[in-house]
C-alpha atoms as a PDB file:
ATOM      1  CA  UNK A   1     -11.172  64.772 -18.815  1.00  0.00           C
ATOM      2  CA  UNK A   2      -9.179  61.989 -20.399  1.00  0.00           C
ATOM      3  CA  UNK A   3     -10.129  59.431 -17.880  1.00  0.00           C
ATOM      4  CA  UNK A   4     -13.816  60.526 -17.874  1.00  0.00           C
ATOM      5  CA  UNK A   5     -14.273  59.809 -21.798  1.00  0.00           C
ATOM      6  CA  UNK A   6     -11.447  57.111 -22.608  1.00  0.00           C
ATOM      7  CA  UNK A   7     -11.493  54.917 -19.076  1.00  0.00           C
ATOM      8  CA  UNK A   8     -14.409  56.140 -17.029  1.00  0.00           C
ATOM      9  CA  UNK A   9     -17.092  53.830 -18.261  1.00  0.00           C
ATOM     10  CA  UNK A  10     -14.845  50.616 -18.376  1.00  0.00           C
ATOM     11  CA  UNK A  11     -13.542  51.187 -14.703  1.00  0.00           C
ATOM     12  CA  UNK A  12     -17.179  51.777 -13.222  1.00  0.00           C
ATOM     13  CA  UNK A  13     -18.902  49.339 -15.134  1.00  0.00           C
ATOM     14  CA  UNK A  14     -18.250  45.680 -15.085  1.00  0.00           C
ATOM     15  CA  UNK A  15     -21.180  45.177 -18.203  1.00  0.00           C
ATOM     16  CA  UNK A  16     -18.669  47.329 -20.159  1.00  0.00           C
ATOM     17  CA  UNK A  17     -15.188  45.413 -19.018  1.00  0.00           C
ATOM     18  CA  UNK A  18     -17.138  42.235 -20.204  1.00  0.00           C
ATOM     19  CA  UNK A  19     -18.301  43.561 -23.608  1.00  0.00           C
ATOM     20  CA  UNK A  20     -14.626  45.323 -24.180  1.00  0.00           C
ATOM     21  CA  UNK A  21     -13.177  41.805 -23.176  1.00  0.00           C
ATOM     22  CA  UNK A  22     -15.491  39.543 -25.105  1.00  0.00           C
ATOM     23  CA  UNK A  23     -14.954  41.682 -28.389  1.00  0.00           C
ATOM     24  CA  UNK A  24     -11.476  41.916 -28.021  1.00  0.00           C
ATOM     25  CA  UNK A  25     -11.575  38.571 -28.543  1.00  0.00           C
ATOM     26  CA  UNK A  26     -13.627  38.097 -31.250  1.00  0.00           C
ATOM     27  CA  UNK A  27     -11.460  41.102 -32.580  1.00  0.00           C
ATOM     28  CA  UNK A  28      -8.047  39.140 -32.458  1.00  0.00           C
ATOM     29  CA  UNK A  29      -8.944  35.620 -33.630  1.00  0.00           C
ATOM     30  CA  UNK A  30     -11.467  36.797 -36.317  1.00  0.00           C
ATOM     31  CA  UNK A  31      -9.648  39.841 -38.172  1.00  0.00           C
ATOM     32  CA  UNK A  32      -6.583  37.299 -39.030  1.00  0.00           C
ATOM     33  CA  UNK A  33      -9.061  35.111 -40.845  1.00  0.00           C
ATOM     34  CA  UNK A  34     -10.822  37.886 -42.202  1.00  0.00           C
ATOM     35  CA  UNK A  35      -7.190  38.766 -44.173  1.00  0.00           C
ATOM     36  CA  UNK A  36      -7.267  35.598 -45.473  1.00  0.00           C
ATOM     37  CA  UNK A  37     -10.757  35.281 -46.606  1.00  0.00           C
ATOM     38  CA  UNK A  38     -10.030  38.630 -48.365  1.00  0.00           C
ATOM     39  CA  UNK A  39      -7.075  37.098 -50.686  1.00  0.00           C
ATOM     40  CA  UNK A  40      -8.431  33.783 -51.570  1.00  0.00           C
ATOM     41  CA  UNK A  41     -11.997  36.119 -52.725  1.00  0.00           C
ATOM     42  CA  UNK A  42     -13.920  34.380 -50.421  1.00  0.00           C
ATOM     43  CA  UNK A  43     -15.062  37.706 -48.009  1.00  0.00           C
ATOM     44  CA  UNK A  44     -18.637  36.600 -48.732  1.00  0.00           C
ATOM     45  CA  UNK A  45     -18.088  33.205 -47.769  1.00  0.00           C
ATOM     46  CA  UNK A  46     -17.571  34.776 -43.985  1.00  0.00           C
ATOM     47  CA  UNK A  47     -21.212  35.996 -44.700  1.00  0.00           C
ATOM     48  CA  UNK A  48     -22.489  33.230 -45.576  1.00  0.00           C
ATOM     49  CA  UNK A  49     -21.173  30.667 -43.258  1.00  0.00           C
ATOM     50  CA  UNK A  50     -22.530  32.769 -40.219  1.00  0.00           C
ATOM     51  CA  UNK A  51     -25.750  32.697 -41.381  1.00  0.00           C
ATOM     52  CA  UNK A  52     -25.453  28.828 -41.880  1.00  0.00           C
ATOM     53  CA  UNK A  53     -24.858  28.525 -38.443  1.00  0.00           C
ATOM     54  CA  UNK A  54     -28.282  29.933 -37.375  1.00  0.00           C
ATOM     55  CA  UNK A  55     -30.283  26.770 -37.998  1.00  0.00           C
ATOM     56  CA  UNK A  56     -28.567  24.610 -35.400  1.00  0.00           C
ATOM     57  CA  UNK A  57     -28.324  27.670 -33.077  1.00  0.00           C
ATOM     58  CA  UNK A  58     -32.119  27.601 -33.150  1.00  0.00           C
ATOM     59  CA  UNK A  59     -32.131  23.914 -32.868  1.00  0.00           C
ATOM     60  CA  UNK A  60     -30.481  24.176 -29.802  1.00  0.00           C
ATOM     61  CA  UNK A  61     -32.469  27.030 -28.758  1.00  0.00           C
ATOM     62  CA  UNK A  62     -36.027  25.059 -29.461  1.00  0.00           C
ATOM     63  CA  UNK A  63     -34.316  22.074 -27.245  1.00  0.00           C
ATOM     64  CA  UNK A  64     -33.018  24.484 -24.256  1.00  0.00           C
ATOM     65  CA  UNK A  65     -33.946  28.092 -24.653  1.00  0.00           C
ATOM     66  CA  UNK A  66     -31.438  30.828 -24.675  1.00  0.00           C
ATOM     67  CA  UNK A  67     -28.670  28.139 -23.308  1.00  0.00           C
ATOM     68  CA  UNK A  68     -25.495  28.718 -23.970  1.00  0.00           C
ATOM     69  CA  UNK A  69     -23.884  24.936 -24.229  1.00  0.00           C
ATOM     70  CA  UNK A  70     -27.149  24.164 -26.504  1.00  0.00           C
ATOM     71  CA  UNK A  71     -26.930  26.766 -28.840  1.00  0.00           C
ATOM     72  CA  UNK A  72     -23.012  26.790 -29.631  1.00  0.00           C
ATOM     73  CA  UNK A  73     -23.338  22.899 -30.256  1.00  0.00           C
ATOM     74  CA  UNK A  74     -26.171  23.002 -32.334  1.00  0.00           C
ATOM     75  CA  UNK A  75     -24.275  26.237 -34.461  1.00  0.00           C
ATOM     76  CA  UNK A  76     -20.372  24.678 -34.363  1.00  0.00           C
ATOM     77  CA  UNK A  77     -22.699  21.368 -36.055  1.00  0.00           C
ATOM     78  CA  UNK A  78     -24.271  23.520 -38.519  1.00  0.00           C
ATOM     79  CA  UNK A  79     -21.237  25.563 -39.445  1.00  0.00           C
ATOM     80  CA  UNK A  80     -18.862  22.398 -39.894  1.00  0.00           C
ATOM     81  CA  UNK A  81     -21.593  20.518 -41.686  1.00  0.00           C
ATOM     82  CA  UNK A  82     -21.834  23.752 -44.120  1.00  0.00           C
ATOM     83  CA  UNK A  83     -18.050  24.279 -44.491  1.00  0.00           C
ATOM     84  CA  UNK A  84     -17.418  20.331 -45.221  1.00  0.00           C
ATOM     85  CA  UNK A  85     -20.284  19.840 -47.446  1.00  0.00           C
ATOM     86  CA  UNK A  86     -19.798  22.904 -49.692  1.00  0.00           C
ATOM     87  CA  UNK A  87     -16.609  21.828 -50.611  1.00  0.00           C
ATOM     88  CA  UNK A  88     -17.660  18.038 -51.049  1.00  0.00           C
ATOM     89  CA  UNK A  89     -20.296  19.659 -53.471  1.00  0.00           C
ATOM     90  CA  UNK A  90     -17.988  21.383 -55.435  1.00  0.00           C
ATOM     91  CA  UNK A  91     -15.842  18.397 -55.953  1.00  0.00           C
ATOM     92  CA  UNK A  92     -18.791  16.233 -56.914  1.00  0.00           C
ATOM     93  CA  UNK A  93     -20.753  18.424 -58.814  1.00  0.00           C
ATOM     94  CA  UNK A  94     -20.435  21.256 -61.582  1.00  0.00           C
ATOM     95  CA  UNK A  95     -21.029  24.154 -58.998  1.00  0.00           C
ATOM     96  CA  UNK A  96     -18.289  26.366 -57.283  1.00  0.00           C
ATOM     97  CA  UNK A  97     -17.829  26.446 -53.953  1.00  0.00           C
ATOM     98  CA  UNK A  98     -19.246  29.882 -53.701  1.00  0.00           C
ATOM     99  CA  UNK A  99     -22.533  28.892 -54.923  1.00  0.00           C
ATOM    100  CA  UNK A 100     -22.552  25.722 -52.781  1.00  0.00           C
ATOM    101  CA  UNK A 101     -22.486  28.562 -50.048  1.00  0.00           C
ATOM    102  CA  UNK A 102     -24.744  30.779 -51.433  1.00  0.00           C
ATOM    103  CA  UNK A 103     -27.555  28.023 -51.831  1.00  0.00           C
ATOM    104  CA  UNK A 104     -27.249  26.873 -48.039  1.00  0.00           C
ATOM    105  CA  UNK A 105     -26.989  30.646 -46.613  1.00  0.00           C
ATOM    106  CA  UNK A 106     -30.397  31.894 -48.261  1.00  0.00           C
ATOM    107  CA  UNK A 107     -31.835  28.346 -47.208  1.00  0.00           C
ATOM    108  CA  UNK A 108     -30.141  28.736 -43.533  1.00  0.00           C
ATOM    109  CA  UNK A 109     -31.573  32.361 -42.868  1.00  0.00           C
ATOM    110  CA  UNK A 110     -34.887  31.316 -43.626  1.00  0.00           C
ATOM    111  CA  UNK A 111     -34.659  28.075 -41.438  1.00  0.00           C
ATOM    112  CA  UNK A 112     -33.571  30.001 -38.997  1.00  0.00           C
ATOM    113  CA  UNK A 113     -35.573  32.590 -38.730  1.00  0.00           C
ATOM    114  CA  UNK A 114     -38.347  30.385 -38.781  1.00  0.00           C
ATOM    115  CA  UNK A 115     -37.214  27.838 -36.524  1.00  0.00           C
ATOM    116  CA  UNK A 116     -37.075  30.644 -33.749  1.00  0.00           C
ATOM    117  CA  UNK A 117     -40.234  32.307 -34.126  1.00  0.00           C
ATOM    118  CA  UNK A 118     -41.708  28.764 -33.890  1.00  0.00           C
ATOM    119  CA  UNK A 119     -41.379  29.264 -30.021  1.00  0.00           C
ATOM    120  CA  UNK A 120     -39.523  32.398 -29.060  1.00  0.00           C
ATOM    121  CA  UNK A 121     -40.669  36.048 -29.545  1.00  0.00           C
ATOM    122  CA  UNK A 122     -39.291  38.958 -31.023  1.00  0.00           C
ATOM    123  CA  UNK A 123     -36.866  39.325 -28.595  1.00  0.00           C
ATOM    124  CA  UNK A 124     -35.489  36.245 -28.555  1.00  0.00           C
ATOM    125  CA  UNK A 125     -34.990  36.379 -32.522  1.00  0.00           C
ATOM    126  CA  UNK A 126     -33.546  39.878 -32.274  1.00  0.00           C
ATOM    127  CA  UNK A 127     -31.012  38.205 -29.370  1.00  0.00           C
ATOM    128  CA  UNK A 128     -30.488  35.610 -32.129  1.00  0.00           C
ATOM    129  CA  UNK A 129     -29.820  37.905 -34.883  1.00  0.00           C
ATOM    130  CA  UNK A 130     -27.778  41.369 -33.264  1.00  0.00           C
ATOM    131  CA  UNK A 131     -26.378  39.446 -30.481  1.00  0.00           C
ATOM    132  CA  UNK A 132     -26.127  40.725 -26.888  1.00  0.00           C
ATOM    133  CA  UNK A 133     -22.773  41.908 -26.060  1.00  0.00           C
ATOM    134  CA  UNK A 134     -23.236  44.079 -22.789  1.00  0.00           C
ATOM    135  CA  UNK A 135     -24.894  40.729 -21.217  1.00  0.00           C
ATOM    136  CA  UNK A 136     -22.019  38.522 -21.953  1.00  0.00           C
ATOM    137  CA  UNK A 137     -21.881  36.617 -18.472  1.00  0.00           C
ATOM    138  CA  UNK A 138     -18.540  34.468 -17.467  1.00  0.00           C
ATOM    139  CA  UNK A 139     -19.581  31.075 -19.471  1.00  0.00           C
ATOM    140  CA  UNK A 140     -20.031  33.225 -22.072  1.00  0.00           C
ATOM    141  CA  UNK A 141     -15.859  34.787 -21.899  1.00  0.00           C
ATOM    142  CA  UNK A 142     -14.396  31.646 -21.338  1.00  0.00           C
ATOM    143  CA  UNK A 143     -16.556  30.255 -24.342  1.00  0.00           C
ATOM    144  CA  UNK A 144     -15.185  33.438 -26.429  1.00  0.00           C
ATOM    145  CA  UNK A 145     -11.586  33.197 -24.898  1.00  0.00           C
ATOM    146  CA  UNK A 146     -11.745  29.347 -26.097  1.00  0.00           C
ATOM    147  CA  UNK A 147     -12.602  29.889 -29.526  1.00  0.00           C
ATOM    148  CA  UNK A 148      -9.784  32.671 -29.913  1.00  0.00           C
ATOM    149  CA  UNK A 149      -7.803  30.303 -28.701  1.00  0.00           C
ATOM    150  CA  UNK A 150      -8.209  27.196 -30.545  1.00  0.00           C
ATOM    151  CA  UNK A 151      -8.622  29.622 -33.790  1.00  0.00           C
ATOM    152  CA  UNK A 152      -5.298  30.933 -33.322  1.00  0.00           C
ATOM    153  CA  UNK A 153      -3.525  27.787 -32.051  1.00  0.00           C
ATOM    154  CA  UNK A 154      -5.118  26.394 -35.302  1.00  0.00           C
ATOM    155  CA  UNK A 155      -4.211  28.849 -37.480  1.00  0.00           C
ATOM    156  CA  UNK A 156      -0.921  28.725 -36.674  1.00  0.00           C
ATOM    157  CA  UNK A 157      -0.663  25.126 -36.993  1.00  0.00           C
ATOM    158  CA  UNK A 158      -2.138  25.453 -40.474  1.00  0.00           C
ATOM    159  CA  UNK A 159      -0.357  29.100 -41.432  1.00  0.00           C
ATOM    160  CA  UNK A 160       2.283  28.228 -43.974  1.00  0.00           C
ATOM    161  CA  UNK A 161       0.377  25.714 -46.084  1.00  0.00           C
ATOM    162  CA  UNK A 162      -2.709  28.161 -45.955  1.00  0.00           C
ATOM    163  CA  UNK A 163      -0.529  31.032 -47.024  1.00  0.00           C
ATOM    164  CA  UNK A 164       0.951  29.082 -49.969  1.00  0.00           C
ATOM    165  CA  UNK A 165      -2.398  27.742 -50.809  1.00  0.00           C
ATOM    166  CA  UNK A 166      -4.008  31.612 -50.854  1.00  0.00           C
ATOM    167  CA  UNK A 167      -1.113  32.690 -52.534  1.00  0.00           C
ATOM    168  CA  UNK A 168      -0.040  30.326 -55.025  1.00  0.00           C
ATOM    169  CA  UNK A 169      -1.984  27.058 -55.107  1.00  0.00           C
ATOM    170  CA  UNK A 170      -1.379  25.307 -58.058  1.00  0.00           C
ATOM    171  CA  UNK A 171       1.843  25.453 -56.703  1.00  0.00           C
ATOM    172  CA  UNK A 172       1.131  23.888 -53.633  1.00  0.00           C
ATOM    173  CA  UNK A 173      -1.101  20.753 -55.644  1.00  0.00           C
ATOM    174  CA  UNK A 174       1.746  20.018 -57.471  1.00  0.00           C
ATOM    175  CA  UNK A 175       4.191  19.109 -53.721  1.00  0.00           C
ATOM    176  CA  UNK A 176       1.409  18.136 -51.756  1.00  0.00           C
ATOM    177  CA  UNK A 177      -2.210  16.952 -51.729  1.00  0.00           C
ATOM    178  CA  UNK A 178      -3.322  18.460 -48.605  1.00  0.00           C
ATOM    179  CA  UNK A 179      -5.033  21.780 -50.528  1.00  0.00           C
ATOM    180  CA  UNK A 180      -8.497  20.125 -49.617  1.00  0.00           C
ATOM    181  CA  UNK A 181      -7.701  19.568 -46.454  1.00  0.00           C
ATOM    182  CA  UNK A 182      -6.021  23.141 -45.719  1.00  0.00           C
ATOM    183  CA  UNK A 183      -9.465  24.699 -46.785  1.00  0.00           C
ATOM    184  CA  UNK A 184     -11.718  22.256 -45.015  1.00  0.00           C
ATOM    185  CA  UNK A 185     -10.108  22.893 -41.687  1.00  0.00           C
ATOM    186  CA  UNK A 186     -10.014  26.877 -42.522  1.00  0.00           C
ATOM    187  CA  UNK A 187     -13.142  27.185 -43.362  1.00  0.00           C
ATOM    188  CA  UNK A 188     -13.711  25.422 -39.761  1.00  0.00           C
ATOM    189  CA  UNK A 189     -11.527  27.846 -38.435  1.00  0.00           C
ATOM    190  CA  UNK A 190     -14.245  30.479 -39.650  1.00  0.00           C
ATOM    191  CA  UNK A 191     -17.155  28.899 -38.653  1.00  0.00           C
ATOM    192  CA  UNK A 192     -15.978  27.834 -35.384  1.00  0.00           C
ATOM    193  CA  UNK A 193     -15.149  31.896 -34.846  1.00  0.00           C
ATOM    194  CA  UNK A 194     -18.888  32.983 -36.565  1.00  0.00           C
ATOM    195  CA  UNK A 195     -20.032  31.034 -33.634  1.00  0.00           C
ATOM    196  CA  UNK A 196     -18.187  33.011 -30.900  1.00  0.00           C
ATOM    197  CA  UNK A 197     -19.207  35.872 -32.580  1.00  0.00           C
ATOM    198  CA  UNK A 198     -22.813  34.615 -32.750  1.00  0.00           C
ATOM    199  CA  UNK A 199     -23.120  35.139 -28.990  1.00  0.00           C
ATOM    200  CA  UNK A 200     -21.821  38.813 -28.506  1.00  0.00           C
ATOM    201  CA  UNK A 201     -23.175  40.439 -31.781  1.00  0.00           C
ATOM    202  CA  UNK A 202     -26.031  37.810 -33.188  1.00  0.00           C
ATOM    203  CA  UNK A 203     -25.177  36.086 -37.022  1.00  0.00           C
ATOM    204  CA  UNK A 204     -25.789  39.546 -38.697  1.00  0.00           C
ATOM    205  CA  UNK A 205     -23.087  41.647 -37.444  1.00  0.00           C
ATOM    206  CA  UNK A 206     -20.666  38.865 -36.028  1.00  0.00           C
ATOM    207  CA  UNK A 207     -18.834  38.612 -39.691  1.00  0.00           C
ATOM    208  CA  UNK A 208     -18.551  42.698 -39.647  1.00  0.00           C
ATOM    209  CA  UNK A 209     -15.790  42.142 -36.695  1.00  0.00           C
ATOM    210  CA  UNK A 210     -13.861  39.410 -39.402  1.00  0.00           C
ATOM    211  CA  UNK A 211     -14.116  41.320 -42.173  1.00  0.00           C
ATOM    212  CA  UNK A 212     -13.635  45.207 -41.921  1.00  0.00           C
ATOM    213  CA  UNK A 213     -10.684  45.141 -40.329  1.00  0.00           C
ATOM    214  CA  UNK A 214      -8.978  43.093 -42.653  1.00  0.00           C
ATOM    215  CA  UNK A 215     -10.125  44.750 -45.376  1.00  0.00           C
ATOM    216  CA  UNK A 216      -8.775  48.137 -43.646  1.00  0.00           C
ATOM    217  CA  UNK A 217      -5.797  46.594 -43.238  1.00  0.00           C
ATOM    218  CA  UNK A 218      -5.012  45.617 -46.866  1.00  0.00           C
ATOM    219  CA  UNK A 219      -5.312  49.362 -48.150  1.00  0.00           C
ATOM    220  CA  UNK A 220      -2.221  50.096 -45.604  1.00  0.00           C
ATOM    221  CA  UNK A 221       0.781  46.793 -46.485  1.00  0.00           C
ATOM    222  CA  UNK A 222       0.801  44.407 -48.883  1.00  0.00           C
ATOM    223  CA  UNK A 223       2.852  41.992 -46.275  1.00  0.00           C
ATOM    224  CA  UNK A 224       0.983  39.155 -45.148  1.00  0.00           C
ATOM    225  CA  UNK A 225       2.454  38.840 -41.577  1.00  0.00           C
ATOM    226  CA  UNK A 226       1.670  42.922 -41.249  1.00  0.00           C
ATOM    227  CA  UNK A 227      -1.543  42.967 -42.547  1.00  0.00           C
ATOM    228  CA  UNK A 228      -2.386  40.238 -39.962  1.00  0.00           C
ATOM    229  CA  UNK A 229      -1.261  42.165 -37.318  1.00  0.00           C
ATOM    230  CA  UNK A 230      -2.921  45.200 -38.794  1.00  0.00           C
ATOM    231  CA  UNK A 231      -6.234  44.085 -38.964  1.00  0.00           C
ATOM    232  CA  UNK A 232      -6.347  42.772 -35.705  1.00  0.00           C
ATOM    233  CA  UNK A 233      -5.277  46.066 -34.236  1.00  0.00           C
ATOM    234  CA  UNK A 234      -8.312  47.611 -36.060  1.00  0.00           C
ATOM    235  CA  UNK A 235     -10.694  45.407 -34.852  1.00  0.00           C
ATOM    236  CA  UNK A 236      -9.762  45.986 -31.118  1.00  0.00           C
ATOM    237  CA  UNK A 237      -9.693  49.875 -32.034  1.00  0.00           C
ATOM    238  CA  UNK A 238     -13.169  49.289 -33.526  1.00  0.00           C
ATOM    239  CA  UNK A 239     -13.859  46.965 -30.594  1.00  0.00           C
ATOM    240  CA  UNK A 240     -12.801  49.614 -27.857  1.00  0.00           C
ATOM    241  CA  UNK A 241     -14.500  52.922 -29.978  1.00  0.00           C
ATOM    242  CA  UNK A 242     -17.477  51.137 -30.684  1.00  0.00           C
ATOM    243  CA  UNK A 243     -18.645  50.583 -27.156  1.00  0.00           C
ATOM    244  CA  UNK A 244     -17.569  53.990 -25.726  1.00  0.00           C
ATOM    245  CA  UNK A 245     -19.771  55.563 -28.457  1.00  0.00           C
ATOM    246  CA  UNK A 246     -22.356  53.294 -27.286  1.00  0.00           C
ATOM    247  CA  UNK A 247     -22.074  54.137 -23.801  1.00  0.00           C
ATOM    248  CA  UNK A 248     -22.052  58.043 -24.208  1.00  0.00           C
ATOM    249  CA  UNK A 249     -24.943  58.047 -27.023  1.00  0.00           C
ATOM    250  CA  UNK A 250     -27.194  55.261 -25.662  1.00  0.00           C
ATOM    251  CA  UNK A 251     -26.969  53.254 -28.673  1.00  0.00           C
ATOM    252  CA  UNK A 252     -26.970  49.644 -29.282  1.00  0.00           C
ATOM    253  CA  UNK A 253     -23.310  48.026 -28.911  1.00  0.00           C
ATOM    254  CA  UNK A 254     -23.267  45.720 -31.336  1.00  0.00           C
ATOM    255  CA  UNK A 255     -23.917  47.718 -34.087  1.00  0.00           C
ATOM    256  CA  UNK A 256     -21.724  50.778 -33.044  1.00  0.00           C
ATOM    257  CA  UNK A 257     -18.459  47.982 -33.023  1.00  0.00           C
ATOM    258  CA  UNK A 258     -19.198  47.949 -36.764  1.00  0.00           C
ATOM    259  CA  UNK A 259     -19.889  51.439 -37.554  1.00  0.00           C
ATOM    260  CA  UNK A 260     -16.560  52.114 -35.496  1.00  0.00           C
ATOM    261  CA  UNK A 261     -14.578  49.283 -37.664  1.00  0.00           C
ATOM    262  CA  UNK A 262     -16.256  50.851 -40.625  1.00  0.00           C
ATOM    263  CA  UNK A 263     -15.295  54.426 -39.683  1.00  0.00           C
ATOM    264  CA  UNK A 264     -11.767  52.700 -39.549  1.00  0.00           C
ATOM    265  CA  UNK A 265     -12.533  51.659 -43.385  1.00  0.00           C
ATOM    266  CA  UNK A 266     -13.695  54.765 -44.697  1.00  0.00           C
ATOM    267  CA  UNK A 267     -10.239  56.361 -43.371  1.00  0.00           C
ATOM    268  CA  UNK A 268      -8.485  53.186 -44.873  1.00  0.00           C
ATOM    269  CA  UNK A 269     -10.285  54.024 -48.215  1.00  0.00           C
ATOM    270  CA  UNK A 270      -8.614  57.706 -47.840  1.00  0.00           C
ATOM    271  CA  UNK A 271      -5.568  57.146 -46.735  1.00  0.00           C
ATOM    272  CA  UNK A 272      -3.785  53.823 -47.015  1.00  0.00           C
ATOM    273  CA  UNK A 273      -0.773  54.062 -48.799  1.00  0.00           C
ATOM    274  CA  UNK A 274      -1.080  50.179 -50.136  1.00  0.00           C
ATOM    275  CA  UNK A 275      -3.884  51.723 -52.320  1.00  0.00           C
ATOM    276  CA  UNK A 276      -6.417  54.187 -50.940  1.00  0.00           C
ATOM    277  CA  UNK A 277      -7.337  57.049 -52.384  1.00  0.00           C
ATOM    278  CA  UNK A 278      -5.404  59.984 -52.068  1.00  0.00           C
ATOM    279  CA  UNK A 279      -2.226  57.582 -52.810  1.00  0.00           C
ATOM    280  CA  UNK A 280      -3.231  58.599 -56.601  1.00  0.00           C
ATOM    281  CA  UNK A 281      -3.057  61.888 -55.951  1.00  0.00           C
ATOM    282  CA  UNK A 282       0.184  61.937 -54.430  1.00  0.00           C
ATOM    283  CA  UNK A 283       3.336  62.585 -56.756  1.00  0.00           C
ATOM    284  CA  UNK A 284       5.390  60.298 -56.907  1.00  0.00           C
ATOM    285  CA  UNK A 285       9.490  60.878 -56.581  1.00  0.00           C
ATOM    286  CA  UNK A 286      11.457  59.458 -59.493  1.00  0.00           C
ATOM    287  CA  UNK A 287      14.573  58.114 -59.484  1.00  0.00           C
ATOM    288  CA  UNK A 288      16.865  59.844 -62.029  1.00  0.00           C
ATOM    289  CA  UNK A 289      20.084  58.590 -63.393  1.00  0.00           C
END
């Protein structure tokens, strides 16, 4: 009975061993930078950068159809060129940085979207939008596999100057200069990930992965390196659940990994001891003298 439900689908079905592997690895590159979008405030900015990346994935898409070195060039472009210049318009001008974002993701969506239904149809912009993830082919895994890759590889490189520059950055101005340059190559970090994501569940959903696990897994530790390793355990739960519920209800995938991740929240909300819910309505033992 266990094998039926929990390993059934994956071992008959190579569409499904695909999908599991292809969000797996959006699951364990994106969560980590999910956490730290979550404690610098930013978990919008995840929002908004995906959606920035839509205009040069449509670019591409205008130039080559539905190809898959077109489109990730034309959306790694976009993203950096969002990610750079919002900063470089904070710095110049009176706005914040999460304005600067705010301005080019309402003006990206709409490019987008438009730039698509100049040629495609609907389905094409519903590919472009939800993503596709029981059709990821192998150029599309090694692309995914890549960008978890160079996300972690980079993240690592940049971990203990991002953490003190989350945590503490006035701090880290007054050593060292490099707080610019710490958020201008995170930020690529993120976008470079939106665009893996962009493949296997579209620019709507792909910053769902990123985000609800992390936030998940701040409601169970306060420690950084834990909550890291937390959140990216949620997303491959939400990863794995998601497309067995999909399988056994006939419901779209990409959707379902969220719901799952967000089922994951909802229980986070509940019963994390780093502040959910019923935490305030546990008594708490005092130490007496």
């Amino acid at each position: 009975m266990l094998y039926a439900w929990l390993i059934a689908p994956f071992a008959d079905y190579e569409f499904m061993r695909r999908a599991l592997v292809g969000a797996c690895a959006l699951a364990v590159a994106g969560a980590p930078l999910g956490v730290f979008l979550l404690l610098r405030r930013m978990a919008l900015s995840g929002d908004a950068l995906a959606h920035a990346i839509l205009p040069g994935a449509a670019l591409g898409y205008l130039v080559a159809g539905l190809s898959l070195p077109a489109m990730t060039i034309g959306g790694v472009l976009a993203g950096f060129t969002v990610a750079l210049g919002s900063g470089a318009i904070a710095r110049a001008t009176v706005l914040r940085e999460d304005a600067s974002l705010a301005a080019f993701y309402l003006l990206s969506l709409a490019l987008g979207v438009t730039l698509v239904s100049v040629r495609g149809s609907n389905v094409d912009l519903l590919h472009v939008l939800f993503g596709s993830v029981l059709a990821l082919d192998n150029a599309t895994l090694i692309l995914l596999a890549s960008i978890a890759s160079v996300t972690l590889i980079g993240l690592a490189a940049i971990y203990r100057p991002l953490v003190l520059e989350t945590l503490d950055p006035g701090y880290l101005a007054s050593v060292s200069r490099s707080g610019a340059l710490i958020q201008s190559a995170f930020l690529m970090l993120v976008a470079l990930n939106l665009v893996g994501g962009f493949h296997a569940l579209g620019t709507l959903l792909s910053v769902g992965m990123m985000m609800l696990p992390a936030i998940s897994a701040r409601l169970w530790t306060q420690n950084m390196t834990g909550m890291i390793a937390l959140a990216a355990l949620f997303g491959l739960i939400g990863a794995y659940a998601g497309l067995l519920a999909s399988y056994f209800l006939g419901l779209p995938s990409g959707p379902l990994i969220i719901l799952a991740c967000g089922a994951l929240y909802v229980f986070s909300l509940l019963a994390g001891p780093a502040g959910g819910m019923l935490r305030k309505f546990t008594p708490r033992v005092h130490l007496e003298g």
